[in-house]
Structure formats: structure tokens, C-alpha cells
PDB file of N, CA and C in Angstrom:
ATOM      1  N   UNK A   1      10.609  30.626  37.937  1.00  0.00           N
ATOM      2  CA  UNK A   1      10.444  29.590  36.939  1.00  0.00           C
ATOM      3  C   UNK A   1       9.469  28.545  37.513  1.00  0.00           C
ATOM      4  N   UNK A   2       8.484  28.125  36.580  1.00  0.00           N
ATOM      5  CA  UNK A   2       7.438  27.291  37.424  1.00  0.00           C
ATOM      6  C   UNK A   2       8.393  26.192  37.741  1.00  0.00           C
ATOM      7  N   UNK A   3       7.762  25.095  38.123  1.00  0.00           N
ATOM      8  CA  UNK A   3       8.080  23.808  38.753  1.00  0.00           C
ATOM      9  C   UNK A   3       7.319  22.909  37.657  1.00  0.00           C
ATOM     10  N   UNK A   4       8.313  21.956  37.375  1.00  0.00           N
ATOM     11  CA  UNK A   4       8.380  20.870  36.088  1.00  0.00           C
ATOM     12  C   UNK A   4       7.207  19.551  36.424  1.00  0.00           C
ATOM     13  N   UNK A   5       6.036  19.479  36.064  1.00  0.00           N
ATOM     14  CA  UNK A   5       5.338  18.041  36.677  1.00  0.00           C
ATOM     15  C   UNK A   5       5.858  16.984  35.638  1.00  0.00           C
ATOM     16  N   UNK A   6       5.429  16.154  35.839  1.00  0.00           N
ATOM     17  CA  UNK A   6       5.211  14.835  35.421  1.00  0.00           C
ATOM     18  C   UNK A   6       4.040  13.982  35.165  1.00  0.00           C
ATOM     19  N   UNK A   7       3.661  13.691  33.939  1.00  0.00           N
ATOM     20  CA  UNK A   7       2.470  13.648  33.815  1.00  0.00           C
ATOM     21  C   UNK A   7       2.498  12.331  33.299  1.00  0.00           C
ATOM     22  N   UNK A   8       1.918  11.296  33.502  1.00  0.00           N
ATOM     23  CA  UNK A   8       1.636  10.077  33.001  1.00  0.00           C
ATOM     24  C   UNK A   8       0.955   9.790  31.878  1.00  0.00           C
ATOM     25  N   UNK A   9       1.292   9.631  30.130  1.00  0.00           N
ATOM     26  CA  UNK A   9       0.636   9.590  29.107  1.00  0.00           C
ATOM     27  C   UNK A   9       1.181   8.065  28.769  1.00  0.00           C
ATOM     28  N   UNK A  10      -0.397   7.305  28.073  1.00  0.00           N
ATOM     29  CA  UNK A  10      -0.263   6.187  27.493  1.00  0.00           C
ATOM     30  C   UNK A  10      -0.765   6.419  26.218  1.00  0.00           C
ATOM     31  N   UNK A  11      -0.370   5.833  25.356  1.00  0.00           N
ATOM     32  CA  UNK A  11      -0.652   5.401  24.034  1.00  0.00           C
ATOM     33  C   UNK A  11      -1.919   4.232  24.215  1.00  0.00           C
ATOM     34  N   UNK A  12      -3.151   3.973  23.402  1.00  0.00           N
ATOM     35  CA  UNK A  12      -4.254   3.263  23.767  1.00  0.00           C
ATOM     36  C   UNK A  12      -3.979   1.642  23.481  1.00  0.00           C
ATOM     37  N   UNK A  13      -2.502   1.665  22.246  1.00  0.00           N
ATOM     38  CA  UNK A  13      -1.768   0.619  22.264  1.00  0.00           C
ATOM     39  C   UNK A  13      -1.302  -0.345  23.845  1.00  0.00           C
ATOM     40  N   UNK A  14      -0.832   0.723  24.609  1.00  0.00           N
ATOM     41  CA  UNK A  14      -0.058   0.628  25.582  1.00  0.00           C
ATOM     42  C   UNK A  14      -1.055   0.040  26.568  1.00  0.00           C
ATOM     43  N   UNK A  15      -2.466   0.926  26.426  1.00  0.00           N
ATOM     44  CA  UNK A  15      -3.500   0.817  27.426  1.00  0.00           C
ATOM     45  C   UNK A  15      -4.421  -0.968  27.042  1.00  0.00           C
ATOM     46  N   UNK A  16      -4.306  -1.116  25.899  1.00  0.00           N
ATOM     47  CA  UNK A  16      -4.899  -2.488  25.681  1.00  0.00           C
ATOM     48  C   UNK A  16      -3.765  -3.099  24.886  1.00  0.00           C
ATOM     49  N   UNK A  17      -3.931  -4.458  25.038  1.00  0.00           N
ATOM     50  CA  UNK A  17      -3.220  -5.786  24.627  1.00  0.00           C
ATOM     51  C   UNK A  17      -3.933  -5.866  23.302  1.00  0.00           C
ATOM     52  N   UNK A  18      -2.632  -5.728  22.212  1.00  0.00           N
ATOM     53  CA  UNK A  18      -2.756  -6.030  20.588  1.00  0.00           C
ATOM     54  C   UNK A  18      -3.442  -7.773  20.312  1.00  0.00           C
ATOM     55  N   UNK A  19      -4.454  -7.806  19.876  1.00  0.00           N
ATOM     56  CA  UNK A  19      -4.791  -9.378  20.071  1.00  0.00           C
ATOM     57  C   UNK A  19      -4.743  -9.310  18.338  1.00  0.00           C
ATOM     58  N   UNK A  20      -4.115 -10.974  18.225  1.00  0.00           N
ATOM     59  CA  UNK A  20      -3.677 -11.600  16.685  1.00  0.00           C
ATOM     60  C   UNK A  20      -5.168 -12.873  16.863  1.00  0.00           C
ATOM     61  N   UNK A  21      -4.986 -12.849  15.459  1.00  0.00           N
ATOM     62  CA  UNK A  21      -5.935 -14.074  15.079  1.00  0.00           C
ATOM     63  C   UNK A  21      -5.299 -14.862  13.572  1.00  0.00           C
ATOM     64  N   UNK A  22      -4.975 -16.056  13.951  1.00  0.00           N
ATOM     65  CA  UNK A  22      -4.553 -16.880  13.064  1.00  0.00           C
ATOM     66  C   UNK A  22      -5.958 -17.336  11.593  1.00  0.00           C
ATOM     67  N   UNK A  23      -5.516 -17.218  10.739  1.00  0.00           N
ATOM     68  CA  UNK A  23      -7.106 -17.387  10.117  1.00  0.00           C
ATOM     69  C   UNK A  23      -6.230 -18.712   8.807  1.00  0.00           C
ATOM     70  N   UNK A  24      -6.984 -19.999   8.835  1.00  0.00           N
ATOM     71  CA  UNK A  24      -6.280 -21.017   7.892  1.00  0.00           C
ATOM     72  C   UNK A  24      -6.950 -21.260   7.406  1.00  0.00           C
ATOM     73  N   UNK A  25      -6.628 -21.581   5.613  1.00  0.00           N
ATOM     74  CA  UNK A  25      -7.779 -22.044   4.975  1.00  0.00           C
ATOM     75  C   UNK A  25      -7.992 -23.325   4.437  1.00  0.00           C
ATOM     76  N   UNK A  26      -9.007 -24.031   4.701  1.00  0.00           N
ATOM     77  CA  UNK A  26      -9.107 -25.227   5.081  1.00  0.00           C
ATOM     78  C   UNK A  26      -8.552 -26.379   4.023  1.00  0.00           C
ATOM     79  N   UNK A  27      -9.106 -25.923   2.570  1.00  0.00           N
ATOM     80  CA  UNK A  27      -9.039 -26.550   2.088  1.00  0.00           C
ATOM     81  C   UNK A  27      -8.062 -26.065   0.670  1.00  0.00           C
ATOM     82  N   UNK A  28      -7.088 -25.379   0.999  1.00  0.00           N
ATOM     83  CA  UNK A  28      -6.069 -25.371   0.060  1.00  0.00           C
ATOM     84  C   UNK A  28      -4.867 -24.612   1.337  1.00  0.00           C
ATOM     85  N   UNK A  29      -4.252 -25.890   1.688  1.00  0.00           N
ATOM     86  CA  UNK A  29      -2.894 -25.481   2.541  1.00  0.00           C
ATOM     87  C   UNK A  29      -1.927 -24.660   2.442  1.00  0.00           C
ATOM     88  N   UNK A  30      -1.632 -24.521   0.411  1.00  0.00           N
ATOM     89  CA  UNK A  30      -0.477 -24.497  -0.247  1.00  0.00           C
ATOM     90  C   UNK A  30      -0.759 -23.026  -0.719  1.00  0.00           C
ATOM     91  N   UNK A  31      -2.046 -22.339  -0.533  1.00  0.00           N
ATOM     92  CA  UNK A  31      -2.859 -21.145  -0.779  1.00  0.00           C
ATOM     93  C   UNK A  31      -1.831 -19.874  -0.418  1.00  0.00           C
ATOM     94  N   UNK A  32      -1.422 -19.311  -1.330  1.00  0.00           N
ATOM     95  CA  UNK A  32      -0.345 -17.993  -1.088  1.00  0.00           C
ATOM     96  C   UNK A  32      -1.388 -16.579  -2.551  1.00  0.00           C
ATOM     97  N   UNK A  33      -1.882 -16.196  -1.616  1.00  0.00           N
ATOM     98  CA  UNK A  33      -2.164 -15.114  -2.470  1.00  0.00           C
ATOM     99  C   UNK A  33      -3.363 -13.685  -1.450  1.00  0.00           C
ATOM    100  N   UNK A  34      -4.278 -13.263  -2.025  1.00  0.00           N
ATOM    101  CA  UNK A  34      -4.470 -12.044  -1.124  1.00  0.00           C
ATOM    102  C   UNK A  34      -5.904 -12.855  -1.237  1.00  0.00           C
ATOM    103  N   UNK A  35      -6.820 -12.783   0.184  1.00  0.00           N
ATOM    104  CA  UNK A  35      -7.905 -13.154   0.090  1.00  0.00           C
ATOM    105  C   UNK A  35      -8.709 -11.966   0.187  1.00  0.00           C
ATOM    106  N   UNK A  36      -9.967 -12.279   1.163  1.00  0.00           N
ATOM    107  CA  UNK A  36     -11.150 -10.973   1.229  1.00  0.00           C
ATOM    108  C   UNK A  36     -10.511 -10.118   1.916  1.00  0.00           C
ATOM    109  N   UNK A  37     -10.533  -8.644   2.002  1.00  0.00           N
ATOM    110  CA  UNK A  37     -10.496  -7.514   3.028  1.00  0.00           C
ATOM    111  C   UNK A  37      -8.719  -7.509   2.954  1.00  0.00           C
ATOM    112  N   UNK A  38      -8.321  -7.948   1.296  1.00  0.00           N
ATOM    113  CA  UNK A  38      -6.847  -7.637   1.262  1.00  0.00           C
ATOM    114  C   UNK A  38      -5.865  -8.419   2.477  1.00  0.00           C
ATOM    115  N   UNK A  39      -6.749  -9.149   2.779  1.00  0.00           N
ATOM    116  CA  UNK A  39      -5.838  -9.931   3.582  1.00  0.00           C
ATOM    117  C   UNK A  39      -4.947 -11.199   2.977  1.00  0.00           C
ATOM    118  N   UNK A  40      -3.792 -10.702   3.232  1.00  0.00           N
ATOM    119  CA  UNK A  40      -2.293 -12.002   2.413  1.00  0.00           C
ATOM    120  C   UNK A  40      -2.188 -12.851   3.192  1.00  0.00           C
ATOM    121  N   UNK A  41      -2.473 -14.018   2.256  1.00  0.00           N
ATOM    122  CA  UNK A  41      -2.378 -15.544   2.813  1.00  0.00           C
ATOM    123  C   UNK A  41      -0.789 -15.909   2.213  1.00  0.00           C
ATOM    124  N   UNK A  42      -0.147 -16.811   2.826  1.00  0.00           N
ATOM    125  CA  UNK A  42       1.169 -17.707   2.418  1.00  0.00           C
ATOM    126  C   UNK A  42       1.557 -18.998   3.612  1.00  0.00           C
ATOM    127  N   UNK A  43       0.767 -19.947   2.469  1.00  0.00           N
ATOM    128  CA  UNK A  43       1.144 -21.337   2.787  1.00  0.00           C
ATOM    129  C   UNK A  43      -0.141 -21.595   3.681  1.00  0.00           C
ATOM    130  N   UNK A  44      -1.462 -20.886   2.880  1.00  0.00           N
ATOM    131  CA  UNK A  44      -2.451 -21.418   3.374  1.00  0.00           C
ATOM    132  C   UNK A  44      -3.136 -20.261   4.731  1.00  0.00           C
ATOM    133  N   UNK A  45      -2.167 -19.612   5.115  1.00  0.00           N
ATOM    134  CA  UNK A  45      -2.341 -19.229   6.647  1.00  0.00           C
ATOM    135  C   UNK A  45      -2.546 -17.561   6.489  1.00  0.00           C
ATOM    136  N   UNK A  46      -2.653 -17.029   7.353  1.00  0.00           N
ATOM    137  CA  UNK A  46      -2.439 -15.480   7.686  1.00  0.00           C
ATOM    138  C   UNK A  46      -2.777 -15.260   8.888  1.00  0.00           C
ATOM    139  N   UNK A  47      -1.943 -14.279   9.287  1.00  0.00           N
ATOM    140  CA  UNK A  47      -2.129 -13.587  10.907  1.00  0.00           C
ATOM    141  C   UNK A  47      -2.676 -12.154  10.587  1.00  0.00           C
ATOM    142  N   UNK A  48      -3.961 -12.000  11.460  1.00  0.00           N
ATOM    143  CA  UNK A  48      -4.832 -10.439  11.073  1.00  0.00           C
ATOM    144  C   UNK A  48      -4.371 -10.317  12.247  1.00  0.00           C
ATOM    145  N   UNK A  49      -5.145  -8.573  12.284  1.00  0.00           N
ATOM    146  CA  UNK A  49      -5.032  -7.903  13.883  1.00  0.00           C
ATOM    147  C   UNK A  49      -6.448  -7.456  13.549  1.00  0.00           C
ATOM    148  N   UNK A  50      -7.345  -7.372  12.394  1.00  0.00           N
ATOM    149  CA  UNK A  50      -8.223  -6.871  12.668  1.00  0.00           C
ATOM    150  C   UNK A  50      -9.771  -7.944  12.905  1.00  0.00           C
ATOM    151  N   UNK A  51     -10.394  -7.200  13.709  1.00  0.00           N
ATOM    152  CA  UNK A  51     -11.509  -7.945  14.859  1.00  0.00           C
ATOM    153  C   UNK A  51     -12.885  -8.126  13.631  1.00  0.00           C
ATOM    154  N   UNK A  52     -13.324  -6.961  12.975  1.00  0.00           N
ATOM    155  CA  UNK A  52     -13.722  -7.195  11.907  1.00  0.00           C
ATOM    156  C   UNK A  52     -13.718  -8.253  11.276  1.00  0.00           C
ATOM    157  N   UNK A  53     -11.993  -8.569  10.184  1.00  0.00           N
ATOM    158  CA  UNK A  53     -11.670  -9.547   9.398  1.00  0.00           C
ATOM    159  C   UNK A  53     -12.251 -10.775   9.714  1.00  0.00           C
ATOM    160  N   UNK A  54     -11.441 -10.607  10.993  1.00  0.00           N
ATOM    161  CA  UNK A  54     -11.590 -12.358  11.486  1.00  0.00           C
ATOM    162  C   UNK A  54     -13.061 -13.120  12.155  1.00  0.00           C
ATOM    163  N   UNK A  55     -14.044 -11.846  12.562  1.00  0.00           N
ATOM    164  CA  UNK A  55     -15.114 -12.019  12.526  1.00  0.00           C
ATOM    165  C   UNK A  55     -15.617 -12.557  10.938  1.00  0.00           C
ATOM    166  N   UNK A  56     -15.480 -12.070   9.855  1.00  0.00           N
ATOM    167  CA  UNK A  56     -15.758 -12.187   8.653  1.00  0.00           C
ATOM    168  C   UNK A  56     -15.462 -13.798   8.726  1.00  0.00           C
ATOM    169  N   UNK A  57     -14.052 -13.910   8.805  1.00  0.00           N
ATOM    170  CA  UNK A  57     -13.960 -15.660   8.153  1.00  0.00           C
ATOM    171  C   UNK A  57     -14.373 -16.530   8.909  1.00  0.00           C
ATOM    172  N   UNK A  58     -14.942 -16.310  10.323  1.00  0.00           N
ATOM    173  CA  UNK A  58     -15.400 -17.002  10.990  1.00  0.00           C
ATOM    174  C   UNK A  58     -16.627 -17.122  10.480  1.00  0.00           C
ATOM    175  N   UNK A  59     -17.098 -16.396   9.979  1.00  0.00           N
ATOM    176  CA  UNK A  59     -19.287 -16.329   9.647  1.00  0.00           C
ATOM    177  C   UNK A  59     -18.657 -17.314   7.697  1.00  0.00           C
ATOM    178  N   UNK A  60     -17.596 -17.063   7.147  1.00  0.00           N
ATOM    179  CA  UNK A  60     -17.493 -17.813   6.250  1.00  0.00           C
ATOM    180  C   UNK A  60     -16.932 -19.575   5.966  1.00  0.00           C
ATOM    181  N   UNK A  61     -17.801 -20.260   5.352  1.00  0.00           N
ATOM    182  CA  UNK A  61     -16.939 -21.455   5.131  1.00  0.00           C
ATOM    183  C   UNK A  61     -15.871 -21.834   4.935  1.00  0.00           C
ATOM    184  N   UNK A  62     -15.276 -22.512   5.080  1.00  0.00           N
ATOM    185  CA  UNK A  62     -13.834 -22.874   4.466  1.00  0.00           C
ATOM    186  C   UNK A  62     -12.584 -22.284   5.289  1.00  0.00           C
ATOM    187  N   UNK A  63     -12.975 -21.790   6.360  1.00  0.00           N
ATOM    188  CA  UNK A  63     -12.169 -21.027   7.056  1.00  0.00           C
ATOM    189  C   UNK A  63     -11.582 -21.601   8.413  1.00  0.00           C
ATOM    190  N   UNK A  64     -10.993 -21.648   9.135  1.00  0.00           N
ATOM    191  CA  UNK A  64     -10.346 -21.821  10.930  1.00  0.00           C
ATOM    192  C   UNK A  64      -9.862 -20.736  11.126  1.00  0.00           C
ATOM    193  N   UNK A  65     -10.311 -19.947  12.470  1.00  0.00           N
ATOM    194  CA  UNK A  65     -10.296 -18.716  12.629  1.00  0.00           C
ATOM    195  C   UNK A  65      -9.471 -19.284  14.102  1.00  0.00           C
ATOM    196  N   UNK A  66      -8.264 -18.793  14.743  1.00  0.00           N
ATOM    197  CA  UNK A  66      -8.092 -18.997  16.236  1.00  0.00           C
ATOM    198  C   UNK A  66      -7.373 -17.857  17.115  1.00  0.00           C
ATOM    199  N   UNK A  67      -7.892 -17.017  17.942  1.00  0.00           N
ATOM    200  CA  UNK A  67      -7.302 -16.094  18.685  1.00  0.00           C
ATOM    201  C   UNK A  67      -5.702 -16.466  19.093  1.00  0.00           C
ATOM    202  N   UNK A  68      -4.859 -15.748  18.962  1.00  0.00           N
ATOM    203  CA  UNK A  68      -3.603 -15.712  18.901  1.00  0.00           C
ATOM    204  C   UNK A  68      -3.008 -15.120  20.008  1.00  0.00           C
ATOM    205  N   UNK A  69      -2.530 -15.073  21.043  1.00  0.00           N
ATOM    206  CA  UNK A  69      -1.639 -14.271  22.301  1.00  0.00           C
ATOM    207  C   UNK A  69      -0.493 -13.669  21.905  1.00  0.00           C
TER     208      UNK A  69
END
């Protein structure tokens, strides 16, 4: 019977750190509905994961974009 190894597998999750980005919109606080790229706002705010998006509202007005830990 062979002999059993052990093999070390990561998920690319595992291999990099999930980074959040807070994205607020400036000028309606109270803002609850779906903005660009289907992204859901409530109470003004939304948390993306995608690098894309938040590139987007950063190049747009009206926006505060802030990397999240």
C-alpha cells in the first residue's frame, strides 16, 4: 500500500487578504437604494469588495471612497 503524503493546498482567498472599501455618498446621507455596478447603498453608505467598483466612485463626484481592513 503506498504511503499517504500530505500536501499543502490554499485557497487564493487564503493566499491574499479580502480588502473592503467603504464607499459614502456625499450628498444624500439618508440614500438607501442600488447605485452604479448594482451596488446597494443603506443610509447613504455601502461596503464593496470589488477593486473595480471602488475605483469607479473614486474617478466619480459625489463620492468618499476609503479602504477598509
Amino acid at each position: 500500500m503506498p504511503a499517504k503524503t500530505e500536501t499543502k493546498t490554499e485557497t487564493k482567498a487564503e493566499e491574499t487578504k479580502a480588502v473592503k472599501w467603504l464607499v459614502v455618498v456625499n450628498n444624500a446621507p439618508a440614500y438607501c437604494g442600488v447605485g452604479a455596478g448594482g451596488v446597494q447603498f443603506a443610509n447613504g453608505q455601502a461596503v464593496i469588495e470589488s477593486e473595480r467598483m471602488a475605483s469607479w466612485f473614486k474617478e466619480h463626484d459625489g463620492y468618499t471612497v476609503t479602504e477598509q481592513q
